[in-house]
C-alpha atoms as a PDB file:
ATOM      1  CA  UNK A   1       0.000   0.000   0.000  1.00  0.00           C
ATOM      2  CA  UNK A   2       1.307   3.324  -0.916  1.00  0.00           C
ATOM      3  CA  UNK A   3       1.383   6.136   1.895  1.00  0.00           C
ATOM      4  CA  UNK A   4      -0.570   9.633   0.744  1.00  0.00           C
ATOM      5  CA  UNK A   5       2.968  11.156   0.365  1.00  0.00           C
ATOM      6  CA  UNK A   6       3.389   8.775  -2.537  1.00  0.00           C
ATOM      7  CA  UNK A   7       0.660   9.843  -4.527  1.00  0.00           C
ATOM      8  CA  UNK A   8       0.856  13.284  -6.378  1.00  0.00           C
ATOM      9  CA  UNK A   9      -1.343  15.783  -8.756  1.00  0.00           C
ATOM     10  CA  UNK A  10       0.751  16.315 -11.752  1.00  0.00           C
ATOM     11  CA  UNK A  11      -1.950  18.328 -13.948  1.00  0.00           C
ATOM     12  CA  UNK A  12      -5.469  19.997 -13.152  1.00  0.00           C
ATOM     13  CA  UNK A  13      -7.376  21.387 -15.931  1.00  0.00           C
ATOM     14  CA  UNK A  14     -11.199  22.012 -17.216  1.00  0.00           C
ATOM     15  CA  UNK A  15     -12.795  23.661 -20.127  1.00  0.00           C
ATOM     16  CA  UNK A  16     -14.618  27.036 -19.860  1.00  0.00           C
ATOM     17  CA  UNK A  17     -18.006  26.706 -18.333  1.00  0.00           C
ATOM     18  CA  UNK A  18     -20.946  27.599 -20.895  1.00  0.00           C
ATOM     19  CA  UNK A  19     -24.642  28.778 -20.553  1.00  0.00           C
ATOM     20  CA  UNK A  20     -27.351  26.407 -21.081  1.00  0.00           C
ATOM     21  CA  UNK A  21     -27.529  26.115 -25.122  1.00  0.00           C
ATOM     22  CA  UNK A  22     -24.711  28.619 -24.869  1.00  0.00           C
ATOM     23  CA  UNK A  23     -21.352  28.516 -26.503  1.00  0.00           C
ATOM     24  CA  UNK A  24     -20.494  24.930 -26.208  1.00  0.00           C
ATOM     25  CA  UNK A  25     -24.143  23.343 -27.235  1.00  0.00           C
ATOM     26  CA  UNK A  26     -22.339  21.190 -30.078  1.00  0.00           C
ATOM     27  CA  UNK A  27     -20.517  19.815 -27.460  1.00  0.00           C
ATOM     28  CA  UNK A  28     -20.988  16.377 -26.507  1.00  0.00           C
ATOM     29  CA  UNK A  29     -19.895  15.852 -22.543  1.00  0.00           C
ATOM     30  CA  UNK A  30     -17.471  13.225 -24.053  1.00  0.00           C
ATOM     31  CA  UNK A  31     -15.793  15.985 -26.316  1.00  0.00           C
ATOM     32  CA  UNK A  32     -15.278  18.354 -23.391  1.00  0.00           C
ATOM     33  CA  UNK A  33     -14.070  15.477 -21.550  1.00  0.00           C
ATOM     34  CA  UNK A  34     -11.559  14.356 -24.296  1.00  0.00           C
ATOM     35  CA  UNK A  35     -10.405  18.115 -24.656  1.00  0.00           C
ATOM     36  CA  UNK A  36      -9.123  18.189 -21.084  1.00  0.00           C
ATOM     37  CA  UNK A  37      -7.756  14.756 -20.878  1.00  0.00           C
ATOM     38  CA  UNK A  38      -5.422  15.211 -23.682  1.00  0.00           C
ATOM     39  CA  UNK A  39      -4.573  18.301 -22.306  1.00  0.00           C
ATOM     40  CA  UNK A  40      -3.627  17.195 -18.748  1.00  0.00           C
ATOM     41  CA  UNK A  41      -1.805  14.028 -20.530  1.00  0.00           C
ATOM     42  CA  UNK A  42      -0.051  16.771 -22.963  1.00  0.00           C
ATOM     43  CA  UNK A  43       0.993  18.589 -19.200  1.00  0.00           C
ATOM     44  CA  UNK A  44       2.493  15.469 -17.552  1.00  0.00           C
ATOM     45  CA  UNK A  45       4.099  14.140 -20.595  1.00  0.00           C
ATOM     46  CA  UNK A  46       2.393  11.196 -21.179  1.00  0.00           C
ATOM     47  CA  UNK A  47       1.319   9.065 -23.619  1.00  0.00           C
ATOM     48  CA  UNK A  48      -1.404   6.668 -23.803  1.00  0.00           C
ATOM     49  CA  UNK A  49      -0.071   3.481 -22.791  1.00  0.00           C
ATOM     50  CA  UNK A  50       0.914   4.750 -19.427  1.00  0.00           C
ATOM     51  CA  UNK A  51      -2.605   5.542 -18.479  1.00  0.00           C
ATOM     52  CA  UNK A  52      -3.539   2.692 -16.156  1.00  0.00           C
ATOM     53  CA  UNK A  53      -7.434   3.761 -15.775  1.00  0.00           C
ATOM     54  CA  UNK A  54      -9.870   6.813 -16.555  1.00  0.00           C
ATOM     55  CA  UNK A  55     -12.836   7.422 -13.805  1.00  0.00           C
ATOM     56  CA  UNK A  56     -15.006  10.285 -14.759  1.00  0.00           C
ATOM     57  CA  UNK A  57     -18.292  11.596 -13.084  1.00  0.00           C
ATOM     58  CA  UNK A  58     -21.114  12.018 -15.307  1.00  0.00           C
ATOM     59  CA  UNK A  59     -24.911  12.377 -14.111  1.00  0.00           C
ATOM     60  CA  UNK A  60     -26.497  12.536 -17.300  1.00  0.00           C
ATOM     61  CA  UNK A  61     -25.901   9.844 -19.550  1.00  0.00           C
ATOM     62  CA  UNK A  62     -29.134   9.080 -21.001  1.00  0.00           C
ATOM     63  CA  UNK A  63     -28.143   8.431 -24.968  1.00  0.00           C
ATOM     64  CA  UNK A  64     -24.468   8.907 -24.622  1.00  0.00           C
ATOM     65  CA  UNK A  65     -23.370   5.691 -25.465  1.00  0.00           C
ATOM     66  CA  UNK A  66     -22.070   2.734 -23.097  1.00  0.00           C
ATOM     67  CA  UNK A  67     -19.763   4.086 -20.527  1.00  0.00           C
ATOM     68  CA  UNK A  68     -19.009   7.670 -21.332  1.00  0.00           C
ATOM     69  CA  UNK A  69     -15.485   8.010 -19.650  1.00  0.00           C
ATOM     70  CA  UNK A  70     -14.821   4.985 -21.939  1.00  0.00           C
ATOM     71  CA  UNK A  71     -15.308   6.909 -25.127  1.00  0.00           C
ATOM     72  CA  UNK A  72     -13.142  10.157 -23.363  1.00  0.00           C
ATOM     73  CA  UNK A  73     -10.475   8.007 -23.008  1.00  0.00           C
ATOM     74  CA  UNK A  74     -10.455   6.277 -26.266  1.00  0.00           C
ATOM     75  CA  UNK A  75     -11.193   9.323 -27.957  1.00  0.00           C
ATOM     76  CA  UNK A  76      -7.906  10.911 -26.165  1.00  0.00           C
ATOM     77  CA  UNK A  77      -5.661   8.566 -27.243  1.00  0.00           C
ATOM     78  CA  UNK A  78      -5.487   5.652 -23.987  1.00  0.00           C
ATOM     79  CA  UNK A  79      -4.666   2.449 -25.525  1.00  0.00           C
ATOM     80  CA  UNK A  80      -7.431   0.244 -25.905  1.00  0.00           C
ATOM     81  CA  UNK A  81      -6.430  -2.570 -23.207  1.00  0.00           C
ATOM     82  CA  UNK A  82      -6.830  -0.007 -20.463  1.00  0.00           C
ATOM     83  CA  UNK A  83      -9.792   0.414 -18.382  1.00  0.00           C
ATOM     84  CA  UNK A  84     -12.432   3.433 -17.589  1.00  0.00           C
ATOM     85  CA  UNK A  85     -15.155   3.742 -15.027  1.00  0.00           C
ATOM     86  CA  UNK A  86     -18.138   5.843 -15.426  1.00  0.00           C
ATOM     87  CA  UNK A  87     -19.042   6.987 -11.974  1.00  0.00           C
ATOM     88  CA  UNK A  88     -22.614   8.707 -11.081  1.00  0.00           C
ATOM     89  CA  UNK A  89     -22.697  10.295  -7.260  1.00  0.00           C
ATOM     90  CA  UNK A  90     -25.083  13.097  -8.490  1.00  0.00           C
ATOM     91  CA  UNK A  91     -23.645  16.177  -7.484  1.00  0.00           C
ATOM     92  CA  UNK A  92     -20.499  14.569  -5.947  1.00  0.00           C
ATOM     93  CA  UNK A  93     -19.759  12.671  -9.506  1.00  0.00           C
ATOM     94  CA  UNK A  94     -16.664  14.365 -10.358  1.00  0.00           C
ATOM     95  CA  UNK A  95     -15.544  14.268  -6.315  1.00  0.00           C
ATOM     96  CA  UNK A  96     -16.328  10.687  -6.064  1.00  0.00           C
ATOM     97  CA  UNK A  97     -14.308   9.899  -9.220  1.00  0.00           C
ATOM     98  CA  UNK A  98     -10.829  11.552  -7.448  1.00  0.00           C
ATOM     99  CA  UNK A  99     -11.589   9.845  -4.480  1.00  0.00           C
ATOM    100  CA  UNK A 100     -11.882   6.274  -6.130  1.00  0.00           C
ATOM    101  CA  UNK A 101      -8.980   7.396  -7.990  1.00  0.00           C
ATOM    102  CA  UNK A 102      -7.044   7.960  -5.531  1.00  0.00           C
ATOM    103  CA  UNK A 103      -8.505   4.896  -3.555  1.00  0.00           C
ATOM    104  CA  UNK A 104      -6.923   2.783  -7.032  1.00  0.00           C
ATOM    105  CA  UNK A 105      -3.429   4.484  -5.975  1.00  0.00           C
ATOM    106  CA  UNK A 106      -3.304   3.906  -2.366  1.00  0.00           C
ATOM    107  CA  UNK A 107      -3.950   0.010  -3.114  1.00  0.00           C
ATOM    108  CA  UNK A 108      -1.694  -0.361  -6.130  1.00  0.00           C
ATOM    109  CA  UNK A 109      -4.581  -1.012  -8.458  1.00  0.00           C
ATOM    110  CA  UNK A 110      -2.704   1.508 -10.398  1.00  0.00           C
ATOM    111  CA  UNK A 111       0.073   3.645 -11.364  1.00  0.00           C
ATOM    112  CA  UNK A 112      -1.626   6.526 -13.103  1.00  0.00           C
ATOM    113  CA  UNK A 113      -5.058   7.687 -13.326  1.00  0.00           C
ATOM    114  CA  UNK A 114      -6.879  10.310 -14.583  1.00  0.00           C
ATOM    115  CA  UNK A 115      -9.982  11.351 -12.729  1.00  0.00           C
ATOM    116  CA  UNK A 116     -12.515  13.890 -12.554  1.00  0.00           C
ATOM    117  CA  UNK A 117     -16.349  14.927 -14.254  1.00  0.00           C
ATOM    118  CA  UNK A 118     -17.697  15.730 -17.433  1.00  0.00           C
ATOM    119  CA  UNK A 119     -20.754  16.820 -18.286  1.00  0.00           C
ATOM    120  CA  UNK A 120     -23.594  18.757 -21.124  1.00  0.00           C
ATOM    121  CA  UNK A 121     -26.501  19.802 -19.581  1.00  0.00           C
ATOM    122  CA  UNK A 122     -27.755  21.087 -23.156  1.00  0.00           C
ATOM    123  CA  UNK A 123     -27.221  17.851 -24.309  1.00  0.00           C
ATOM    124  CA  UNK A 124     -29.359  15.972 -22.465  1.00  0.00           C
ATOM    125  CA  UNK A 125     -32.372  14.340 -24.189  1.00  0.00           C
ATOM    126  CA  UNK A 126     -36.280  14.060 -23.817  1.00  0.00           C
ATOM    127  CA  UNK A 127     -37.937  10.577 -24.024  1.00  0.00           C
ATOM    128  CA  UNK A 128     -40.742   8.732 -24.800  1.00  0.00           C
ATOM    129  CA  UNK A 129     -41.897   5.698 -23.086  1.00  0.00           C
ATOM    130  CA  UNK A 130     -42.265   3.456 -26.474  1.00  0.00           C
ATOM    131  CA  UNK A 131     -42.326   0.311 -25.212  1.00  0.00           C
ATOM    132  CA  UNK A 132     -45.605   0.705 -22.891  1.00  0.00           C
ATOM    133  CA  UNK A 133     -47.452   3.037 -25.164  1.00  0.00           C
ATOM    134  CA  UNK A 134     -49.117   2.961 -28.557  1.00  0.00           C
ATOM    135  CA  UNK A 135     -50.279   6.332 -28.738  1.00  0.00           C
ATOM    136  CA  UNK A 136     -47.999   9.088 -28.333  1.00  0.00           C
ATOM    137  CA  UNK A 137     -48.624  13.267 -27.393  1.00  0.00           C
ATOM    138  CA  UNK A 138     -45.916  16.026 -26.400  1.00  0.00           C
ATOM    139  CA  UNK A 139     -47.087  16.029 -22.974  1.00  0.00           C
ATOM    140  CA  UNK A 140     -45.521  12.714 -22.383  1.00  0.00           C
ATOM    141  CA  UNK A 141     -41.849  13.677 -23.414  1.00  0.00           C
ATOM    142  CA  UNK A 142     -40.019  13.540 -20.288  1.00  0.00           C
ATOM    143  CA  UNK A 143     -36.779  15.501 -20.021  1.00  0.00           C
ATOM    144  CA  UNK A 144     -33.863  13.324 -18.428  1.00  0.00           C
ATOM    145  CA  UNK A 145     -32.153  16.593 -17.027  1.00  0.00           C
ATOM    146  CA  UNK A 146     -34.659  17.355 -14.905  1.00  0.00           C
ATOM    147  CA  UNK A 147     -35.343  13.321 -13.662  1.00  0.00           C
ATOM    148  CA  UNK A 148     -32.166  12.436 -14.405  1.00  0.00           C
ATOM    149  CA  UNK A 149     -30.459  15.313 -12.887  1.00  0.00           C
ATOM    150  CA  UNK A 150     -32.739  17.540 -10.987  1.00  0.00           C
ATOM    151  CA  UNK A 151     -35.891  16.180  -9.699  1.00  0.00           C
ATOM    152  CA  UNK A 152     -35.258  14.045  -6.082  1.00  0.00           C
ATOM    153  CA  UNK A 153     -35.954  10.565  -6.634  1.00  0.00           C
ATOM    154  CA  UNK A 154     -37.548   9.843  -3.567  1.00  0.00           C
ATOM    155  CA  UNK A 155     -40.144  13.053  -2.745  1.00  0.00           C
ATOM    156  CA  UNK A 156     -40.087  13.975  -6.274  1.00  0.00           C
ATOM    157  CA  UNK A 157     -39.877  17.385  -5.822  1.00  0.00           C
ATOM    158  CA  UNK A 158     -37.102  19.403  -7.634  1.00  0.00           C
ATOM    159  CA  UNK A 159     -34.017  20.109  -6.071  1.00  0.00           C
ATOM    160  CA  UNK A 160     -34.409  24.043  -5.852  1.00  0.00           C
ATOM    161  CA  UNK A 161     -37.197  23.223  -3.159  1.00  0.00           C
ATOM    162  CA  UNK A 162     -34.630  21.281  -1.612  1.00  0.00           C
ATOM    163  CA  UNK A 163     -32.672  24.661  -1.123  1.00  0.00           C
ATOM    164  CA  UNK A 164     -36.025  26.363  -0.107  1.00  0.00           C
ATOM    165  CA  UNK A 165     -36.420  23.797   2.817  1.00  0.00           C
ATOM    166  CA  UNK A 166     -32.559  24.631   3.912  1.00  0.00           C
ATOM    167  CA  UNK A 167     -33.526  27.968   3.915  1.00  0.00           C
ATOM    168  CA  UNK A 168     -36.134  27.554   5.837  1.00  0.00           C
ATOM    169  CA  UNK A 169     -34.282  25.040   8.474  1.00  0.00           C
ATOM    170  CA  UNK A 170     -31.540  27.261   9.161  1.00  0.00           C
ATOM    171  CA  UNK A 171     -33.558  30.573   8.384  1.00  0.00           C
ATOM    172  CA  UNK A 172     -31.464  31.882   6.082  1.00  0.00           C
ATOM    173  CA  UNK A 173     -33.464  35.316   4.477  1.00  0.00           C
ATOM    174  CA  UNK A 174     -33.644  36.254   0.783  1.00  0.00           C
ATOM    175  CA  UNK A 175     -31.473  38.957   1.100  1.00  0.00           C
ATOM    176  CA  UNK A 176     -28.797  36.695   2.706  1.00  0.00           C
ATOM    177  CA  UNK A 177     -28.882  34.820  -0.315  1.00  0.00           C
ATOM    178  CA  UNK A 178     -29.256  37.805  -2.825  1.00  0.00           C
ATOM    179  CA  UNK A 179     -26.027  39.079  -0.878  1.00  0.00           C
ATOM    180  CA  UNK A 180     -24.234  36.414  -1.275  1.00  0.00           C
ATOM    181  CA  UNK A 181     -24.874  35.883  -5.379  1.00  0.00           C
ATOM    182  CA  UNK A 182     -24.044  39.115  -5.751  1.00  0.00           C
ATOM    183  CA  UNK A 183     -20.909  38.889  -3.930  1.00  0.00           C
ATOM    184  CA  UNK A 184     -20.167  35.607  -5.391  1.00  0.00           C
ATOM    185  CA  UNK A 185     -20.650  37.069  -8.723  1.00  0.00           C
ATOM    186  CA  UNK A 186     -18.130  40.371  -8.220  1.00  0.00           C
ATOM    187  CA  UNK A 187     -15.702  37.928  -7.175  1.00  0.00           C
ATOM    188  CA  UNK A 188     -16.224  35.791 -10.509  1.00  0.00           C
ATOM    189  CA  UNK A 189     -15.957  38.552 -12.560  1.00  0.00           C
ATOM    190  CA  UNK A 190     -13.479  39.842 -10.925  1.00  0.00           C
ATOM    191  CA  UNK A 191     -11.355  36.799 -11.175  1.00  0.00           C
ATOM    192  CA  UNK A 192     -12.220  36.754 -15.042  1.00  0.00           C
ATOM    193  CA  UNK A 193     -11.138  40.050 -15.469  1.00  0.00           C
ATOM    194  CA  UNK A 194      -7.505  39.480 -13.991  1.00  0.00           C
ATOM    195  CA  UNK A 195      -6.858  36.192 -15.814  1.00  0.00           C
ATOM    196  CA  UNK A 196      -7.195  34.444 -12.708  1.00  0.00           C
ATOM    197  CA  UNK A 197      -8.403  31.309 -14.529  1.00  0.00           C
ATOM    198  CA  UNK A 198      -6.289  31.391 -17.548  1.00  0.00           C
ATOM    199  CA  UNK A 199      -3.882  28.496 -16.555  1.00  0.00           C
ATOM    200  CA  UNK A 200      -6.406  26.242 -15.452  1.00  0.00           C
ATOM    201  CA  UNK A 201      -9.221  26.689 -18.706  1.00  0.00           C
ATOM    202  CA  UNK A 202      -8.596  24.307 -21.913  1.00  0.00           C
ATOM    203  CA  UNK A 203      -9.703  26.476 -24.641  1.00  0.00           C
ATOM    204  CA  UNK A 204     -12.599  24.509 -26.755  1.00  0.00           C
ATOM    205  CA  UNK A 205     -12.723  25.306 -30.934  1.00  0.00           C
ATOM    206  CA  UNK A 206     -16.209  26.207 -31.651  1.00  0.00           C
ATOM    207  CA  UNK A 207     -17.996  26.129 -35.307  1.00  0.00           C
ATOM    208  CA  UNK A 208     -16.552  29.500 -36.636  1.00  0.00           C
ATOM    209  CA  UNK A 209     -13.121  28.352 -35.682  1.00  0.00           C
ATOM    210  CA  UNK A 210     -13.069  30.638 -32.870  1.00  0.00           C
ATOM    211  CA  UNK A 211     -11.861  29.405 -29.419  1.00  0.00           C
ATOM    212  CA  UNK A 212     -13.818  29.814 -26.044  1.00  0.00           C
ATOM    213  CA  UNK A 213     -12.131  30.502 -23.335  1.00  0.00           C
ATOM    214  CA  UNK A 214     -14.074  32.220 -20.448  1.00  0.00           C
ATOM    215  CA  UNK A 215     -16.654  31.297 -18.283  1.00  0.00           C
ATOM    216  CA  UNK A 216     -19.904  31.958 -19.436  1.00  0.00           C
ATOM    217  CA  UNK A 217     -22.125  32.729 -16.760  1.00  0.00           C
ATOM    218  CA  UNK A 218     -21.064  35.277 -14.674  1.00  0.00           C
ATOM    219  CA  UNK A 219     -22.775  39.070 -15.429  1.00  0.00           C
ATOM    220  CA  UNK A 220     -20.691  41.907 -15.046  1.00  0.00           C
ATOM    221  CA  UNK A 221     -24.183  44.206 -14.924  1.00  0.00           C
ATOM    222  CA  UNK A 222     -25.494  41.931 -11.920  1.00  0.00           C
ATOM    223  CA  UNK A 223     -26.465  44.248  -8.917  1.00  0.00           C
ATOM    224  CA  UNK A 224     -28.346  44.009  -5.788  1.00  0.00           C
ATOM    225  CA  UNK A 225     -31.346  45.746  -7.148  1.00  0.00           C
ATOM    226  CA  UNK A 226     -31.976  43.596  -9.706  1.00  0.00           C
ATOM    227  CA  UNK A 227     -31.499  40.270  -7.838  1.00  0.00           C
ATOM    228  CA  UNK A 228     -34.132  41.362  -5.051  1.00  0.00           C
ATOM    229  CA  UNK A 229     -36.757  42.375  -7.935  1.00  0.00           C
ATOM    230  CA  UNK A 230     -36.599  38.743  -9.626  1.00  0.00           C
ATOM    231  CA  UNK A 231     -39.647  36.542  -9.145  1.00  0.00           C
ATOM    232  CA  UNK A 232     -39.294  33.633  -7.390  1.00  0.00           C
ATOM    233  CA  UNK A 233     -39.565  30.319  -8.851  1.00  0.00           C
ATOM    234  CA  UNK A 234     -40.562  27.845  -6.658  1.00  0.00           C
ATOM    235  CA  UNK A 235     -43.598  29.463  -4.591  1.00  0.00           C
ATOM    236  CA  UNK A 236     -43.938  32.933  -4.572  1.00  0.00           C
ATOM    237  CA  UNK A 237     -43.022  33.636  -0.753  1.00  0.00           C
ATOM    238  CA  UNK A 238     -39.506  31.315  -0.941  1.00  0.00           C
ATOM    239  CA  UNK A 239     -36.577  32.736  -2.156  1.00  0.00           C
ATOM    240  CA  UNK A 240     -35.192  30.927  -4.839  1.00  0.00           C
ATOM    241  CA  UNK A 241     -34.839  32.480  -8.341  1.00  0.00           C
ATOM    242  CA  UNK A 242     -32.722  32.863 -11.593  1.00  0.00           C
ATOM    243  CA  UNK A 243     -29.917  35.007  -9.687  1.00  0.00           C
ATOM    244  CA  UNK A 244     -29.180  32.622  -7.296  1.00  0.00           C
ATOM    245  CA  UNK A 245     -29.423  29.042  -8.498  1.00  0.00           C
ATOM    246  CA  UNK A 246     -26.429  27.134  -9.983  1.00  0.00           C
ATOM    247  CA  UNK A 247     -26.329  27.832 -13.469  1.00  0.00           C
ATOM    248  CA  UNK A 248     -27.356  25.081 -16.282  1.00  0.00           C
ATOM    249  CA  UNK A 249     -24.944  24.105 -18.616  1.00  0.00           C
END
């Protein structure tokens, strides 16, 4: 068993985060994720054979293809006799994948491995029950973000009630949260502005040949004003609304 002092982070990289059917909505989850794993093997000098295994988060992977982080890996050059894991922890996908990854060090499972999450929001599909039905309408389309991705499996409620229901357990107010968007978003844009990011952002090639480099999300004209005035979306005396939530990619 290797001690923690053994094991090392020789590259950390990720591609620019986009707007829901923003910038990168030609981009499969496995393209993003192919873009940053040759880039991180380009950074540690390594080729493809000495890739022992590839575990990538990935929540939604409804019509993707068998075992996305599979396809990243193949698609990035690892040689075929290699393994890849496809891990889904919800949320904690990515953070799940490092920590199994790191699990596969500590025991000499492996040598190298390249972990972490990838993921297209814009991507995901809508489907149809065929098999059960004959008859078909729009109204029964479901969309596998939302089930797949956003609705809780268990109380079936989606999870920006969840955050309601925190805010009501540890009475946090709306204008604790509107404060604390806004201040989350100067400091984004701040960050932006100073090339804080730079090293750590894979540039992705879009259609026109331009490149994308920049996080998408963050507004330079967000203000406190404007966050207090948005509707809520949940029920209309909660809190949560457009400002605040965790973009969609």
């Amino acid at each position: 068993m290797n001690s923690d002092d053994d094991i090392i982070i020789t590259s950390a990289f990720r591609t620019p985060i986009g707007s829901f059917q923003g910038s990168l909505k030609n981009h499969k989850a496995t393209e993003l994720g192919t873009a940053v794993v040759k880039r991180c093997m380009e950074h540690s000098n390594l080729n493809g054979s000495e890739i022992d295994t590839v575990i990538l988060g990935q929540v939604l992977q409804a019509g993707c293809g068998q075992n996305p982080a599979r396809q990243t890996a193949i698609n990035s050059g690892i040689d075929i006799d290699k393994t890849a894991t496809t891990i889904n922890q919800v949320c904690g996908s990515g953070l799940a994948a490092i920590t199994l990854g790191f699990s596969s060090l500590k025991l000499n499972d492996a040598n190298i491995v390249i972990a972490g999450g990838q993921e297209s929001m814009t991507n995901s599909p809508h489907y149809l029950n065929y098999r059960m039905e004959e008859n078909f309408s729009e109204d029964k389309l479901k969309d596998t973000m939302l089930i797949d991705g956003l609705i809780d499996a268990y109380d079936d409620y989606h999870m920006g009630v969840t955050a309601e229901n925190i805010a009501e357990k540890y009475q946090i107010t709306r204008n604790d949260q509107d404060s604390f968007a806004f201040n989350s978003q100067k400091k984004a844009i701040k960050a932006i502005s100073e090339n804080k990011f730079k090293e750590e952002i894979v540039p992705i090639k879009l259609k026109d040949q331009k490149f994308f480099d920049k996080d998408e999300y963050p507004r330079a004209d967000t203000n406190l004003e404007k966050l207090s005035n948005l509707k809520t979306v949940f029920k209309k005396k909660w809190h949560s609304n457009c400002g605040k939530c965790i973009w969609v990619k």
